[in-house]
PDB file of N, CA and C in Angstrom:
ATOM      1  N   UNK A   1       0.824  -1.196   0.000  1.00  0.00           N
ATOM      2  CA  UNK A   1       0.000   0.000   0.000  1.00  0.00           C
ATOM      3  C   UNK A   1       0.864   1.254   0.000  1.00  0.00           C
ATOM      4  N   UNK A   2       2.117   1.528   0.694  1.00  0.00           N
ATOM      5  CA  UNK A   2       2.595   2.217   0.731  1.00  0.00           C
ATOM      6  C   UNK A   2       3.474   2.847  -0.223  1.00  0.00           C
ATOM      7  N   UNK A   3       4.067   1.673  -1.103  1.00  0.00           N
ATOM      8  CA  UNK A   3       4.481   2.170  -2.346  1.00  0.00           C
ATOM      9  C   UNK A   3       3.777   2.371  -3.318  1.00  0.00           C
ATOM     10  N   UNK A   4       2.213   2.686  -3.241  1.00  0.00           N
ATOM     11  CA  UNK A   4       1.354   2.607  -4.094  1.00  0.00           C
ATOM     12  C   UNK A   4       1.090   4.126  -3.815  1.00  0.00           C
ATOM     13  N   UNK A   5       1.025   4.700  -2.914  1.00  0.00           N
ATOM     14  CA  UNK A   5       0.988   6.118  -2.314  1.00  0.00           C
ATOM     15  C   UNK A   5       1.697   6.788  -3.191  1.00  0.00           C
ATOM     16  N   UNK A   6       3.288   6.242  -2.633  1.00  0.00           N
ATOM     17  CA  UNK A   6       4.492   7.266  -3.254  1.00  0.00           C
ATOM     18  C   UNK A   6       4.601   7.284  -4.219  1.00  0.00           C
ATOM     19  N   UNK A   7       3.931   6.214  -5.473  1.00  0.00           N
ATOM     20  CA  UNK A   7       4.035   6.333  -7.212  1.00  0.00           C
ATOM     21  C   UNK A   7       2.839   7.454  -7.208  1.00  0.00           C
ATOM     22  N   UNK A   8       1.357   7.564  -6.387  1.00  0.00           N
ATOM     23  CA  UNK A   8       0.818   8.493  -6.456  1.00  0.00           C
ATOM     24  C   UNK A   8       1.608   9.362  -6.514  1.00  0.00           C
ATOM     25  N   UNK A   9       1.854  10.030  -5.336  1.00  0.00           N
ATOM     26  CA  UNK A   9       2.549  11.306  -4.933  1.00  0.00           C
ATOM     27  C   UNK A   9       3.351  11.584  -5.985  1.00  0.00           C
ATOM     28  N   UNK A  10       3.885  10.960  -6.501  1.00  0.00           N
ATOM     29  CA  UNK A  10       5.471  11.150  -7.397  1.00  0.00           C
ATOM     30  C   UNK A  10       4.760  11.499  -8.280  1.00  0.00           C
ATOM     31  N   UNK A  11       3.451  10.956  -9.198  1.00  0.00           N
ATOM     32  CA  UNK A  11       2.942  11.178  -9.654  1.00  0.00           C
ATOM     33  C   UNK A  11       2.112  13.061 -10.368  1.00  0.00           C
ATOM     34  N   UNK A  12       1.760  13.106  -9.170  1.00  0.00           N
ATOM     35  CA  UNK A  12       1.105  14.114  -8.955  1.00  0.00           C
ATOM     36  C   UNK A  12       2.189  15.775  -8.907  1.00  0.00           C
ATOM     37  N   UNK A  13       3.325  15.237  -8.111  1.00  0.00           N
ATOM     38  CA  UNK A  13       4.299  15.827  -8.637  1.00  0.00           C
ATOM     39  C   UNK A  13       4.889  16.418  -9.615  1.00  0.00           C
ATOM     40  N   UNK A  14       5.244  15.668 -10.660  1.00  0.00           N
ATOM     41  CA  UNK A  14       5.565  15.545 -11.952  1.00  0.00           C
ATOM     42  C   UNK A  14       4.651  16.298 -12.890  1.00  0.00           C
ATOM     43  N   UNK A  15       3.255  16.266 -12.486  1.00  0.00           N
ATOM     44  CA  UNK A  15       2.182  17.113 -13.340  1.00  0.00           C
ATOM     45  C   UNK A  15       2.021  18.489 -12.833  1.00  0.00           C
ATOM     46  N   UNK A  16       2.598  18.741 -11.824  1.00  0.00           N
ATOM     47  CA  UNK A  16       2.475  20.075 -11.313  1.00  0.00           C
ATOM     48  C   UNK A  16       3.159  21.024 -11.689  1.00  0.00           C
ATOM     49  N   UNK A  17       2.881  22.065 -12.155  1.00  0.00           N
ATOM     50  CA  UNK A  17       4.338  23.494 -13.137  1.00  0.00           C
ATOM     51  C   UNK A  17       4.783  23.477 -11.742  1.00  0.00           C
ATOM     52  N   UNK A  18       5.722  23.891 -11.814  1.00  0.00           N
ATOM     53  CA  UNK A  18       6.831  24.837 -10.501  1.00  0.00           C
ATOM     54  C   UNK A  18       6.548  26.185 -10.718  1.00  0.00           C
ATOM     55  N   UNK A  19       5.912  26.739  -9.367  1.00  0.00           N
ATOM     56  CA  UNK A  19       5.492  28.288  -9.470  1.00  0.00           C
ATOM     57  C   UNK A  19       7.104  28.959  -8.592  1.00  0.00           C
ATOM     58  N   UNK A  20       7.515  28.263  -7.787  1.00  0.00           N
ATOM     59  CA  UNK A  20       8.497  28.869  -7.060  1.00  0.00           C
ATOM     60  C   UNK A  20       9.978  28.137  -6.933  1.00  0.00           C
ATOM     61  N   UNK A  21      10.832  28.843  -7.223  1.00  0.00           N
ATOM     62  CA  UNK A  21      12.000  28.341  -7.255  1.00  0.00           C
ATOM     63  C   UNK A  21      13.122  28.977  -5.735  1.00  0.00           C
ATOM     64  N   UNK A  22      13.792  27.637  -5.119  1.00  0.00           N
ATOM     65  CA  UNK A  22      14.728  28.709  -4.382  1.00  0.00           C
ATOM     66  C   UNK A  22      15.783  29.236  -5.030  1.00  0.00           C
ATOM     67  N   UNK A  23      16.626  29.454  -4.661  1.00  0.00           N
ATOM     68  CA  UNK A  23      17.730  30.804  -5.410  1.00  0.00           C
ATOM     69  C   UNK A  23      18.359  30.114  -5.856  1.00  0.00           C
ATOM     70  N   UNK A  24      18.776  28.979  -5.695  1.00  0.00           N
ATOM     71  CA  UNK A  24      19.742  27.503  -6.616  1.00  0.00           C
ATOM     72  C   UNK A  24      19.036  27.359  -7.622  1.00  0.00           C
ATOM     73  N   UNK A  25      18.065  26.678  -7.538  1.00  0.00           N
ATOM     74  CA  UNK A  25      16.891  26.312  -8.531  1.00  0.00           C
ATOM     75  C   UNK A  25      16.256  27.380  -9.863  1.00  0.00           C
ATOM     76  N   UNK A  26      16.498  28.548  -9.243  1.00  0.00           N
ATOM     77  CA  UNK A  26      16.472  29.771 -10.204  1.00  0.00           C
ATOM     78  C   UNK A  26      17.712  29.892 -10.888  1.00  0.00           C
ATOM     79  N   UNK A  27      19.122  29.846 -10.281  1.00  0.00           N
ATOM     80  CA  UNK A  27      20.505  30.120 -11.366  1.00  0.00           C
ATOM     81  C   UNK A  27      19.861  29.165 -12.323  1.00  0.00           C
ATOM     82  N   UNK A  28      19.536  28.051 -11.973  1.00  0.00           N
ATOM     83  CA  UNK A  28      20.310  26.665 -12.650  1.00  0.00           C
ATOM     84  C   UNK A  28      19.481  26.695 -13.706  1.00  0.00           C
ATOM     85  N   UNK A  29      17.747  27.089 -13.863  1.00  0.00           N
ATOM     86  CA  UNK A  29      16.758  27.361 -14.427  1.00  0.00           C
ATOM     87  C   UNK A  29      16.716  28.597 -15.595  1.00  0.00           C
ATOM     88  N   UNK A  30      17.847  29.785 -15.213  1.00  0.00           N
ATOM     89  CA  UNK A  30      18.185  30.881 -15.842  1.00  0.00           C
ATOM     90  C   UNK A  30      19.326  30.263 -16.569  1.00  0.00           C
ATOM     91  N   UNK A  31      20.242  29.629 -16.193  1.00  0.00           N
ATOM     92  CA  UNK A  31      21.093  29.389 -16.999  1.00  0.00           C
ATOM     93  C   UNK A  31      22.061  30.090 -16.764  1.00  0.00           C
ATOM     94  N   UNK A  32      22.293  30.521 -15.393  1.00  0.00           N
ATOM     95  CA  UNK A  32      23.308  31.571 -14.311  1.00  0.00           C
ATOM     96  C   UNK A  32      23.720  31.111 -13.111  1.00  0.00           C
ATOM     97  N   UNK A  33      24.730  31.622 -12.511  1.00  0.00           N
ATOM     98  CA  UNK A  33      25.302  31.459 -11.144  1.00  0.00           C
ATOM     99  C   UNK A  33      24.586  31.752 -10.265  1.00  0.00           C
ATOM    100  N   UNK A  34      25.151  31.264  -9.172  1.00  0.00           N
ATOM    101  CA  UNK A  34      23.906  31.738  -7.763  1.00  0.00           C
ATOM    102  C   UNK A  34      24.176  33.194  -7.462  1.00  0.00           C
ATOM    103  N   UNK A  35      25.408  33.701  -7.963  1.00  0.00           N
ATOM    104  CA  UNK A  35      26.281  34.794  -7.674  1.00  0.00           C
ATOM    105  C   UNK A  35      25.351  35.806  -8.311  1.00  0.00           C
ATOM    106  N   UNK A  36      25.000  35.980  -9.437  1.00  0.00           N
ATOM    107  CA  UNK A  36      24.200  36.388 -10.331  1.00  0.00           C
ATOM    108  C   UNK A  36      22.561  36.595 -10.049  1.00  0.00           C
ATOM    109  N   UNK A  37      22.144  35.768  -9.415  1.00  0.00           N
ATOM    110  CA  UNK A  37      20.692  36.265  -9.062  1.00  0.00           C
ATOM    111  C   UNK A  37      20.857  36.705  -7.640  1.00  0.00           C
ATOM    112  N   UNK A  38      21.237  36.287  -6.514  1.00  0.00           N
ATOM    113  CA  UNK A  38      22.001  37.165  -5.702  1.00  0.00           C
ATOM    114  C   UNK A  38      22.543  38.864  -5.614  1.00  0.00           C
ATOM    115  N   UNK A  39      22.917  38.920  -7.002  1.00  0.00           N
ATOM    116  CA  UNK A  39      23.494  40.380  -7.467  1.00  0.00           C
ATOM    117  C   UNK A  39      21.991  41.095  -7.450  1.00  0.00           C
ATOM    118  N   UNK A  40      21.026  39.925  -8.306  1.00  0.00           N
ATOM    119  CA  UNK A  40      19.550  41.119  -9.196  1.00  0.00           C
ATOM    120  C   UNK A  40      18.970  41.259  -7.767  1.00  0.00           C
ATOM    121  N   UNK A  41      19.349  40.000  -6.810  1.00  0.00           N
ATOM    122  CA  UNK A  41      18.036  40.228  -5.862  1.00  0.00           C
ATOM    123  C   UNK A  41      18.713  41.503  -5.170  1.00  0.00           C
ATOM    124  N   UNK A  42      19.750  42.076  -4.536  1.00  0.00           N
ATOM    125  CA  UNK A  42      20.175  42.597  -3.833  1.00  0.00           C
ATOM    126  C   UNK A  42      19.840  43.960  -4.424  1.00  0.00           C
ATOM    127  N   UNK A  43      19.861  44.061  -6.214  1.00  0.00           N
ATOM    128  CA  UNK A  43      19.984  45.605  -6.804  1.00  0.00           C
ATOM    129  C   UNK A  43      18.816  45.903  -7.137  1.00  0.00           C
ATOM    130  N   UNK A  44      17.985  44.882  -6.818  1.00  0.00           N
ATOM    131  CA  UNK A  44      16.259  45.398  -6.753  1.00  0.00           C
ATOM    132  C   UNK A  44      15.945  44.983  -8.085  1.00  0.00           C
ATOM    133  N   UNK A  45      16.402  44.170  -9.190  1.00  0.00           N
ATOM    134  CA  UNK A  45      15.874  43.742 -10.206  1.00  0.00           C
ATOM    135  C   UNK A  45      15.408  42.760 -10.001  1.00  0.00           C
ATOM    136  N   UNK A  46      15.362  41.965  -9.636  1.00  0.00           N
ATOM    137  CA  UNK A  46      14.397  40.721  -9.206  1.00  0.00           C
ATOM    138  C   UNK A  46      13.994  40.528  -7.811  1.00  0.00           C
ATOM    139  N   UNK A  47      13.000  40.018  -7.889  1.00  0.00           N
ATOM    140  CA  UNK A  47      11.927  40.463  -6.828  1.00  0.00           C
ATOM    141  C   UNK A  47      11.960  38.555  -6.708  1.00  0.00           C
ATOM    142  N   UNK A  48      12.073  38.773  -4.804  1.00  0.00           N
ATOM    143  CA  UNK A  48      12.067  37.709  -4.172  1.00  0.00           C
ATOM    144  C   UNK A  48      11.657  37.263  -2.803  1.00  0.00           C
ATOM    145  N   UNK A  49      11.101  36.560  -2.082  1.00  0.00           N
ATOM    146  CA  UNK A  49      10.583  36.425  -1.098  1.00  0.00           C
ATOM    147  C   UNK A  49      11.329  35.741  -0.128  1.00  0.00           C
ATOM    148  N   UNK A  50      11.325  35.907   1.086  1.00  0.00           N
ATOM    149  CA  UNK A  50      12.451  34.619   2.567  1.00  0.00           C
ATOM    150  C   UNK A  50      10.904  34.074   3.147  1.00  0.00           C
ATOM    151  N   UNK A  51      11.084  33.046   2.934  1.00  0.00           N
ATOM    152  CA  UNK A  51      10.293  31.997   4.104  1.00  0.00           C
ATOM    153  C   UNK A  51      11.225  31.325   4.922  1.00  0.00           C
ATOM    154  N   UNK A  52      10.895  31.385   6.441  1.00  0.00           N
ATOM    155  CA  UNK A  52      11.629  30.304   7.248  1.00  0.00           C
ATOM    156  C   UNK A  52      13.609  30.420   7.252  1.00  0.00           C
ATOM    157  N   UNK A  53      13.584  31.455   6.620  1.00  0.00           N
ATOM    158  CA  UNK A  53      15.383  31.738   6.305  1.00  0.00           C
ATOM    159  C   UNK A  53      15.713  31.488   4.518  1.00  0.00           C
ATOM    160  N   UNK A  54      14.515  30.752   3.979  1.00  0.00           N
ATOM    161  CA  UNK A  54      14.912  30.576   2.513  1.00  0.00           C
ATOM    162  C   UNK A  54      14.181  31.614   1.483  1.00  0.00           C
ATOM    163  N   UNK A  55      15.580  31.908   1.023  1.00  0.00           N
ATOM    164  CA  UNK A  55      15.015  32.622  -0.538  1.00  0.00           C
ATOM    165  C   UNK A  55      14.561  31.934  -1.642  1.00  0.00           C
ATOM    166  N   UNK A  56      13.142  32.464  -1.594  1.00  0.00           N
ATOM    167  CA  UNK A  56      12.340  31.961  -2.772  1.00  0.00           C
ATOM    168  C   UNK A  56      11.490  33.203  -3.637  1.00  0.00           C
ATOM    169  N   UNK A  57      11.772  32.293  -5.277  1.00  0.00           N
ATOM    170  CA  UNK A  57      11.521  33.582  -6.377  1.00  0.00           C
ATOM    171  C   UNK A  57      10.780  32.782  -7.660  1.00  0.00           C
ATOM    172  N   UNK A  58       9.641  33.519  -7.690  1.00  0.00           N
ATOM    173  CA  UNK A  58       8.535  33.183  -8.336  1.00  0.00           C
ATOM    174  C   UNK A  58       8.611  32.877 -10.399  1.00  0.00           C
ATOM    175  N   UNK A  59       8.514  32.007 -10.581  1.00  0.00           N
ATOM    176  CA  UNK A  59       8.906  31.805 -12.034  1.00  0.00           C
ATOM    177  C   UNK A  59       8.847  32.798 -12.947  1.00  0.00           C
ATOM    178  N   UNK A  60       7.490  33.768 -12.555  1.00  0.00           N
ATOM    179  CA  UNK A  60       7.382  34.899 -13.593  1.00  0.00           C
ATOM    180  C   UNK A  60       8.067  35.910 -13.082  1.00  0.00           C
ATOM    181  N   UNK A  61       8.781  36.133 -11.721  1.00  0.00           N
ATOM    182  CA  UNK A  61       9.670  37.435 -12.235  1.00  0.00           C
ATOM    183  C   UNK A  61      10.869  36.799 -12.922  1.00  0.00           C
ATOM    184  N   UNK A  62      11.168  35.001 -13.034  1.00  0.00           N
ATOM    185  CA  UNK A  62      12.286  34.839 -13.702  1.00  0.00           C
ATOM    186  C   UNK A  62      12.005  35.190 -14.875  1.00  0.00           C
ATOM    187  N   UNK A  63      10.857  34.564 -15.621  1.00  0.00           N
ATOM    188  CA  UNK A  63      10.651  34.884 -16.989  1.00  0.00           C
ATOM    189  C   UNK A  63      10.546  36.381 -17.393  1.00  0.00           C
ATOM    190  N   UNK A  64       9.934  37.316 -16.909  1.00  0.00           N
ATOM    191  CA  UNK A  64      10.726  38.658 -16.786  1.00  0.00           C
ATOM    192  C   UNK A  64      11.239  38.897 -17.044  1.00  0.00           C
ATOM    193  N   UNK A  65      12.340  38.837 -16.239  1.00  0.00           N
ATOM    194  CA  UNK A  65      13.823  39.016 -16.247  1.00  0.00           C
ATOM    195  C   UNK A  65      14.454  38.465 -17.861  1.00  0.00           C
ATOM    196  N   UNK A  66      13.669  37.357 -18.106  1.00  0.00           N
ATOM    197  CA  UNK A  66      14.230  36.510 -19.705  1.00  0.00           C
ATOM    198  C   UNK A  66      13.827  37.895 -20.827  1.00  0.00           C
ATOM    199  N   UNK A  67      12.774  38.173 -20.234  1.00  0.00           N
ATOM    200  CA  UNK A  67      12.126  39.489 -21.488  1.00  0.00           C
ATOM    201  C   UNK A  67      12.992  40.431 -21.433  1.00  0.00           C
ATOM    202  N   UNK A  68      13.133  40.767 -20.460  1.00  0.00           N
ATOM    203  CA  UNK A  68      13.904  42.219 -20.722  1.00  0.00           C
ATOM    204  C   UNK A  68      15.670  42.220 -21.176  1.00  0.00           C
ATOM    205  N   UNK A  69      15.593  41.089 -21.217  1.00  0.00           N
ATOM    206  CA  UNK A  69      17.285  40.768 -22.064  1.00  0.00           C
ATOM    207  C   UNK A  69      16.901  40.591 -23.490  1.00  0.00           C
ATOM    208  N   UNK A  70      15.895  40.007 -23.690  1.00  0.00           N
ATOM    209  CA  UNK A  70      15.532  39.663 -25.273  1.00  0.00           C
ATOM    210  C   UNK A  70      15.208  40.401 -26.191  1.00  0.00           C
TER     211      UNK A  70
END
């Protein structure tokens, strides 16, 4: 029963978009250093949130951020 759960779960997972990325998950997603979104969050170009001590940043100010380079 129990591994019948976790193929759920895993499941359900997998179909879900990612609305929020932490600040690793955003370089790696941008195709940049951690150093680098670090820089935008600090100079006020990207907009980011702390839960619990972690920085977390919402897919559309990444994609944003993709526009205004393009």
């Amino acid at each position: 029963m129990s591994n019948k759960r976790n193929l759920n779960i895993a499941v359900v997972e997998k179909e879900v978009e990612r609305v929020w990325f932490r600040q690793k998950e955003a370089a790696k997603w941008l195709g940049v250093g951690e150093s680098t979104i670090k820089d935008m969050r600090l100079n006020g170009t990207l907009s980011y949130y702390t839960f619990g001590g972690t920085v977390l940043i919402r897919k559309s100010d990444l994609e944003r951020q993709i526009k205004k380079v393009t």
